[in-house]
Protein backbone atom coordinates (compact mmCIF):
# COMPACT_ATOMS: atom_id res chain seq x y z
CA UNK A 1 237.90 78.44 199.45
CA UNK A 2 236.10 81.81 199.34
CA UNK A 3 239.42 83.81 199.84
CA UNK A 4 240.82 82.50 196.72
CA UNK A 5 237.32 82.76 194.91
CA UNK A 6 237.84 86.68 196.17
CA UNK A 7 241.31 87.05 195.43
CA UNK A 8 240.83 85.54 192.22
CA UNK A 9 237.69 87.72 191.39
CA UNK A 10 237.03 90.95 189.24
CA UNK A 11 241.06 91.40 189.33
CA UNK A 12 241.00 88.17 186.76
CA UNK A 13 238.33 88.92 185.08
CA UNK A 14 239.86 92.73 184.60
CA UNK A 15 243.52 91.26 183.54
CA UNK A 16 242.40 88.47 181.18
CA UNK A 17 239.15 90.07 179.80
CA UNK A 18 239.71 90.38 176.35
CA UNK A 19 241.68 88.91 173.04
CA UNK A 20 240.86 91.98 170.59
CA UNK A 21 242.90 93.59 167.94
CA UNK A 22 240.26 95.44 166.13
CA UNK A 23 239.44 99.19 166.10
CA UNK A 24 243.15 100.33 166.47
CA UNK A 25 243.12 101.89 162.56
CA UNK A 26 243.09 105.63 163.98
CA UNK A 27 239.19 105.56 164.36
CA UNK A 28 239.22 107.77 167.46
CA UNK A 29 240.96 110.58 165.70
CA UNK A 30 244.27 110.94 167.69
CA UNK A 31 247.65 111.42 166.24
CA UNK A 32 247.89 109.49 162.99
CA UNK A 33 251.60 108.11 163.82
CA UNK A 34 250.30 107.14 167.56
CA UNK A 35 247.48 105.76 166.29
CA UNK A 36 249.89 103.48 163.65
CA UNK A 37 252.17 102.42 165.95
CA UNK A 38 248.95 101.43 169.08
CA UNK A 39 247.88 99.25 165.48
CA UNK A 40 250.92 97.59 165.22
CA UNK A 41 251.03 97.14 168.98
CA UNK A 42 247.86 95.70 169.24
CA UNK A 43 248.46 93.25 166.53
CA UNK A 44 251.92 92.01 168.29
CA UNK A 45 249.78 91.10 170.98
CA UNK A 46 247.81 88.61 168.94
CA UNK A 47 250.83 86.49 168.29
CA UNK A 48 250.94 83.32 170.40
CA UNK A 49 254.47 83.66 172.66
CA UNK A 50 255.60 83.07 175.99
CA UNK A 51 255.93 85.65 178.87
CA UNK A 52 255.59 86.82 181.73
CA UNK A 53 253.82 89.73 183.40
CA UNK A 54 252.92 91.58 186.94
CA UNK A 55 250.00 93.38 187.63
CA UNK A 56 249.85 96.06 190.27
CA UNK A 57 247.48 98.70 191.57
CA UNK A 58 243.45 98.95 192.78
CA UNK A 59 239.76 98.50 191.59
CA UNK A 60 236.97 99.58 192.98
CA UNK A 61 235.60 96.77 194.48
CA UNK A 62 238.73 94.79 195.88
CA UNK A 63 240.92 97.69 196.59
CA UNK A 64 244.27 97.26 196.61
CA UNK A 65 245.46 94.16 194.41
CA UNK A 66 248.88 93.01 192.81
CA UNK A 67 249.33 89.69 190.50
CA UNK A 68 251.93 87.92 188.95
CA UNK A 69 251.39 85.40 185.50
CA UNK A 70 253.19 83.19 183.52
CA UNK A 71 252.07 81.82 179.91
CA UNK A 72 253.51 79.18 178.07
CA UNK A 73 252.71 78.45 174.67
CA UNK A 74 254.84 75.04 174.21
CA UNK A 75 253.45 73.46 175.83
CA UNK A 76 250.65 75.46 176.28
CA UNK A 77 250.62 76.27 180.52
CA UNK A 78 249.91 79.14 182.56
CA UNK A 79 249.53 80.31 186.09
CA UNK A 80 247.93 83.56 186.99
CA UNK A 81 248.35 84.32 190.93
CA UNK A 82 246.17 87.29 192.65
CA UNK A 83 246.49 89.11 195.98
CA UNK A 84 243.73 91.42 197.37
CA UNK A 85 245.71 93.22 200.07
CA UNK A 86 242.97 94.72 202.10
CA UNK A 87 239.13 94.24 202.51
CA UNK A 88 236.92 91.15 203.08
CA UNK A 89 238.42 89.64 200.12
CA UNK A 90 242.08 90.00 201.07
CA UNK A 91 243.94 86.99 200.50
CA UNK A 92 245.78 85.36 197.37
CA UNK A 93 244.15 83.03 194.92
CA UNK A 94 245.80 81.42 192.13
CA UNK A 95 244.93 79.57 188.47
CA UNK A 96 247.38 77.13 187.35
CA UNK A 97 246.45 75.35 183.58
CA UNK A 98 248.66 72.34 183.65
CA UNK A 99 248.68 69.06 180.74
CA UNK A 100 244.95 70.54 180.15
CA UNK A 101 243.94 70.22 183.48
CA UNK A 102 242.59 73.33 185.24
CA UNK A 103 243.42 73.85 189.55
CA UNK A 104 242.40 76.61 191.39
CA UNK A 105 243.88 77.27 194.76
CA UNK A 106 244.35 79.72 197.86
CA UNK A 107 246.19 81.00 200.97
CA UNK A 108 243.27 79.25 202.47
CA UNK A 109 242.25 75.73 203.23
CA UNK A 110 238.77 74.46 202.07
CA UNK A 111 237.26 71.08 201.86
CA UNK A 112 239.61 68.19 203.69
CA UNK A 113 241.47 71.01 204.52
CA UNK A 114 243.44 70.81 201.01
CA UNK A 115 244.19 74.41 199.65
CA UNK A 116 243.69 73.00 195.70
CA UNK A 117 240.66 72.03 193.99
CA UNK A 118 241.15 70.16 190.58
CA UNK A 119 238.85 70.64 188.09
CA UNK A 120 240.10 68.82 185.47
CA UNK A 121 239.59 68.99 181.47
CA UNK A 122 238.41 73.00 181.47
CA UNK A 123 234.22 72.43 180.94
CA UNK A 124 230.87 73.26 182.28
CA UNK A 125 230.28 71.15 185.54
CA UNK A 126 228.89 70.38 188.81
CA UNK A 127 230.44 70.10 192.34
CA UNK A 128 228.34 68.21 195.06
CA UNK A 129 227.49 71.32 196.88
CA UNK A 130 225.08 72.02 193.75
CA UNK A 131 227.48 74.84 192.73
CA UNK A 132 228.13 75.10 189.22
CA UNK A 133 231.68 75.91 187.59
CA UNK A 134 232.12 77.00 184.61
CA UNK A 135 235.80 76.20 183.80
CA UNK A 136 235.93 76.50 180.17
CA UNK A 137 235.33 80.27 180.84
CA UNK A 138 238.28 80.16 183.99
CA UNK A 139 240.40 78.67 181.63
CA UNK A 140 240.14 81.18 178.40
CA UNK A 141 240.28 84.11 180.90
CA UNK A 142 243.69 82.27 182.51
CA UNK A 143 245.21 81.84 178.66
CA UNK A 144 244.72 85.49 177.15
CA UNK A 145 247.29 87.92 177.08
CA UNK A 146 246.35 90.78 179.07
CA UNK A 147 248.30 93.34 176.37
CA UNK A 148 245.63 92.73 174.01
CA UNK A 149 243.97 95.26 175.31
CA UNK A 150 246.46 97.85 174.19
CA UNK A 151 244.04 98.39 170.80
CA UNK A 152 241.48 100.09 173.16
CA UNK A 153 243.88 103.59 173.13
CA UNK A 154 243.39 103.80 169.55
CA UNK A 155 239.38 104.93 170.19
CA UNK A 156 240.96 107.79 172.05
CA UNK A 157 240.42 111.63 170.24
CA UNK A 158 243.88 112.76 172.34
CA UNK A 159 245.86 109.91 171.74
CA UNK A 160 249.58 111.27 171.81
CA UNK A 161 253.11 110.09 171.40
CA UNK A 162 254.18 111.26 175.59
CA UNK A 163 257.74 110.49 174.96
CA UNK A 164 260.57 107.72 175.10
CA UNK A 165 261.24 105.97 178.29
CA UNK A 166 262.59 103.17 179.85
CA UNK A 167 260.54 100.51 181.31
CA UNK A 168 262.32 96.92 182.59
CA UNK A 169 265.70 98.25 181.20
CA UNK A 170 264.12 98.50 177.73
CA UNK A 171 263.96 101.52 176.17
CA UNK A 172 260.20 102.34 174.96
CA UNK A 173 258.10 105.07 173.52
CA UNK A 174 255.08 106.18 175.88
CA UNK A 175 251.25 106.58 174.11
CA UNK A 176 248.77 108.09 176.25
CA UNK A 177 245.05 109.19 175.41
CA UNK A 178 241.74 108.99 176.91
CA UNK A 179 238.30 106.88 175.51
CA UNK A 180 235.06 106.53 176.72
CA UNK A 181 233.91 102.79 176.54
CA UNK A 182 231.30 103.35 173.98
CA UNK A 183 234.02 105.05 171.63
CA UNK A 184 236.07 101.91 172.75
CA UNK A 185 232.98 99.75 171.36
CA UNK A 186 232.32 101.86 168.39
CA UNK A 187 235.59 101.92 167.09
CA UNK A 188 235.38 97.93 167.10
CA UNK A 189 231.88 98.10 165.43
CA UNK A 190 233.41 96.97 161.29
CA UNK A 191 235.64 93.89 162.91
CA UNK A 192 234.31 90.38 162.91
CA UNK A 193 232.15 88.38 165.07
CA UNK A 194 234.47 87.08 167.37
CA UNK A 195 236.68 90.03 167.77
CA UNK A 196 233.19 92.26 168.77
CA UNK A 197 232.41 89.30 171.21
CA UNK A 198 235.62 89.84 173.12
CA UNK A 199 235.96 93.24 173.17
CA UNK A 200 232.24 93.42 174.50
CA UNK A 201 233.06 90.64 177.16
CA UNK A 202 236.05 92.81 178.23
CA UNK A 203 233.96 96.26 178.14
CA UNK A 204 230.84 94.54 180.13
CA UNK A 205 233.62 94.02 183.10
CA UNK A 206 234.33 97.98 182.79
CA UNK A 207 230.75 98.70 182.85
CA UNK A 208 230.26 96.42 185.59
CA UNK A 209 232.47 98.13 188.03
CA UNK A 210 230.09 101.51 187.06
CA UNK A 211 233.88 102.75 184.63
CA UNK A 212 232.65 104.57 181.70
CA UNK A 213 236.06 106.08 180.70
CA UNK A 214 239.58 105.00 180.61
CA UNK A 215 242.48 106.87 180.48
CA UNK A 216 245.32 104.13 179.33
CA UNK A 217 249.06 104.28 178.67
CA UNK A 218 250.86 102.38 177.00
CA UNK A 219 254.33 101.97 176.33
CA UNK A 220 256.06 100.13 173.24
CA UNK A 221 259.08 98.50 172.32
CA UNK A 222 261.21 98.51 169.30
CA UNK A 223 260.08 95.08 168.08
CA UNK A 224 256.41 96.42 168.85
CA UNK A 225 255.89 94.44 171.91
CA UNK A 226 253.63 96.01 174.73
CA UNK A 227 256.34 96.42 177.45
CA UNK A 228 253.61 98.44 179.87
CA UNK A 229 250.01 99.15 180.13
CA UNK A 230 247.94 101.03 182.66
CA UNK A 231 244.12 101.63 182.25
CA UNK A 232 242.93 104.11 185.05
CA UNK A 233 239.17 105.32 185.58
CA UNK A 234 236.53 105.51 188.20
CA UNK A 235 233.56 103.28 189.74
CA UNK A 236 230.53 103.39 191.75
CA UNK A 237 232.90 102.08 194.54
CA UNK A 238 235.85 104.26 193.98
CA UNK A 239 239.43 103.98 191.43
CA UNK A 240 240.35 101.92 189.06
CA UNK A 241 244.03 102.08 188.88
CA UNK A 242 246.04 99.01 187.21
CA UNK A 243 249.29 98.87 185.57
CA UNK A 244 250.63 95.30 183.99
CA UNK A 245 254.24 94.84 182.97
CA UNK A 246 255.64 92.41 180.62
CA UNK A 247 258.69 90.27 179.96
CA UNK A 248 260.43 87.45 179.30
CA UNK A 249 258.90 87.51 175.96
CA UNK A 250 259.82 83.95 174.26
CA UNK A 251 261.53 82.67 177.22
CA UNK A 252 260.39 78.80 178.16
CA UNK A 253 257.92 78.96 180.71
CA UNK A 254 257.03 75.71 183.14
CA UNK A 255 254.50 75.04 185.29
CA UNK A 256 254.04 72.61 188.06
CA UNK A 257 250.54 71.17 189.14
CA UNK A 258 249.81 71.43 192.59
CA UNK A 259 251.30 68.20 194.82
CA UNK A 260 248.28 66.08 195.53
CA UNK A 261 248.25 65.60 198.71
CA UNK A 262 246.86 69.11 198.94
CA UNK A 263 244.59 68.58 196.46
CA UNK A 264 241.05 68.22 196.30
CA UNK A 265 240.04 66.01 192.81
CA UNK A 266 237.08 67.14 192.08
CA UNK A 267 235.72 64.66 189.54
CA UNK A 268 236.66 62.26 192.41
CA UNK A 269 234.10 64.05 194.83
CA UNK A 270 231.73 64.03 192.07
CA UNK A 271 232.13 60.52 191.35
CA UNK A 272 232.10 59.78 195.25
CA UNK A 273 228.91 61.48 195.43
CA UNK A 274 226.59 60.07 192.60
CA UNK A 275 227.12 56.64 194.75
């Protein structure tokens, strides 16, 4: 299924990167009430709730992409859909994280001609090709919320208060400033362990596209929920461009497994070939 291996590629990795809440005290020197209220922000992000978002825009190496996700938090479900809209890669790809069990699917048909592979229990393993998945990692970028990266404005010196606007209907105040990622990761650098790990996971994605700096916007509800964020920059390869709204915040959220007929089980194949 290499279009939905493409479609679902540095766009899901870029989207899901990162569960951080750290280094939004002020520390990149902006405007103190900006910087409180990107704190508060970021910190709303960390709570577990349902939603729903869409993700529009471009990165350097797929061009052109929009994405739509779903997260459910009782039961715990999500679905995270990608389209690259031009280039080699172009095609849509889809996670769905169903009952614990992980499928990963495509516009188009792979093995047996089924356009779903299930992976089952998320977990380092094998296919019979000799490929190896690692779908614990598929699975933690598929369950983040994308907004948590909304802490990463507080590392920038200029970060301002732009104004009050309305976004989905809501009415929301607009934060804008600019960080390089090392201020990003040295504004992180007194949080613990785990919150460093993420952050650095999501930077490393940054840094892997050759984006050094990020100019991000971010816009803010009255209940402190992250209503819109956009992180722009530039690659080796060209723009980075993305903008991810939210909504739906707390509303149920339900999500279907593929039907099985187009599904390929792949602890079955396994099984089938160790005989």
């Amino acid at each position: 299924m290499r279009s939905s291996v493409g479609a679902l590629g540095l766009s899901a990795l870029l989207i899901t990167g990162c569960g951080a809440v750290g280094g939004s005290d002020g520390a990149g020197g902006g405007d103190t009430a900006a910087a409180a209220a990107v704190a508060r922000a970021a910190r709303k992000a960390e709570e577990p709730v349902s939603l729903r978002y869409r993700m529009s825009g471009r990165t350097p190496e797929e061009g052109r992409i929009k994405g739509e996700a779903a997260i459910g938090v009782k039961p715990p479900a999500m679905s995270l859909k990608s389209t690259v809209l031009s280039g080699d890669d172009r095609g849509t790809g889809e996670f769905r994280l169903v009952g614990g069990v992980l499928y990963v699917g495509g516009d188009e048909a792979g093995q047996g001609g089924k356009h779903w592979v299930k992976f089952g229990a998320p977990s380092r393993s094998g296919t019979p090709s000799g490929l190896k998945a690692d779908t614990g990692a598929m699975a933690d970028r598929v369950r983040d919320n994308p907004s948590h990266e909304s802490g990463f404005l507080a590392a920038a010196d200029d970060l301002k208060k732009a104004g009050v606007e309305t976004v989905g209907g809501v009415s929301t105040s607009h934060y804008t400033g600019t960080a390089t990622v090392d201020a990003i990761r040295a504004s992180y650098k007194d949080d613990a362990a785990d919150v460093r790990r993420r952050t650095e996971k999501s930077l490393a994605q940054y840094e892997k596209l050759g984006v050094d700096e990020l100019t991000m916007d971010l816009w803010v509800d009255a209940q402190d929920r992250t209503r819109q964020l956009r992180m722009q920059g530039f690659g080796r390869h060209g723009q980075l461009d993305l903008t991810l709204a939210f909504s739906d915040f707390g509303k149920p959220v339900t999500v279907k497994a593929p039907p099985a007929s187009d599904t390929l089980d792949m602890a079955e194949e396994l099984r089938k070939a160790r005989r």
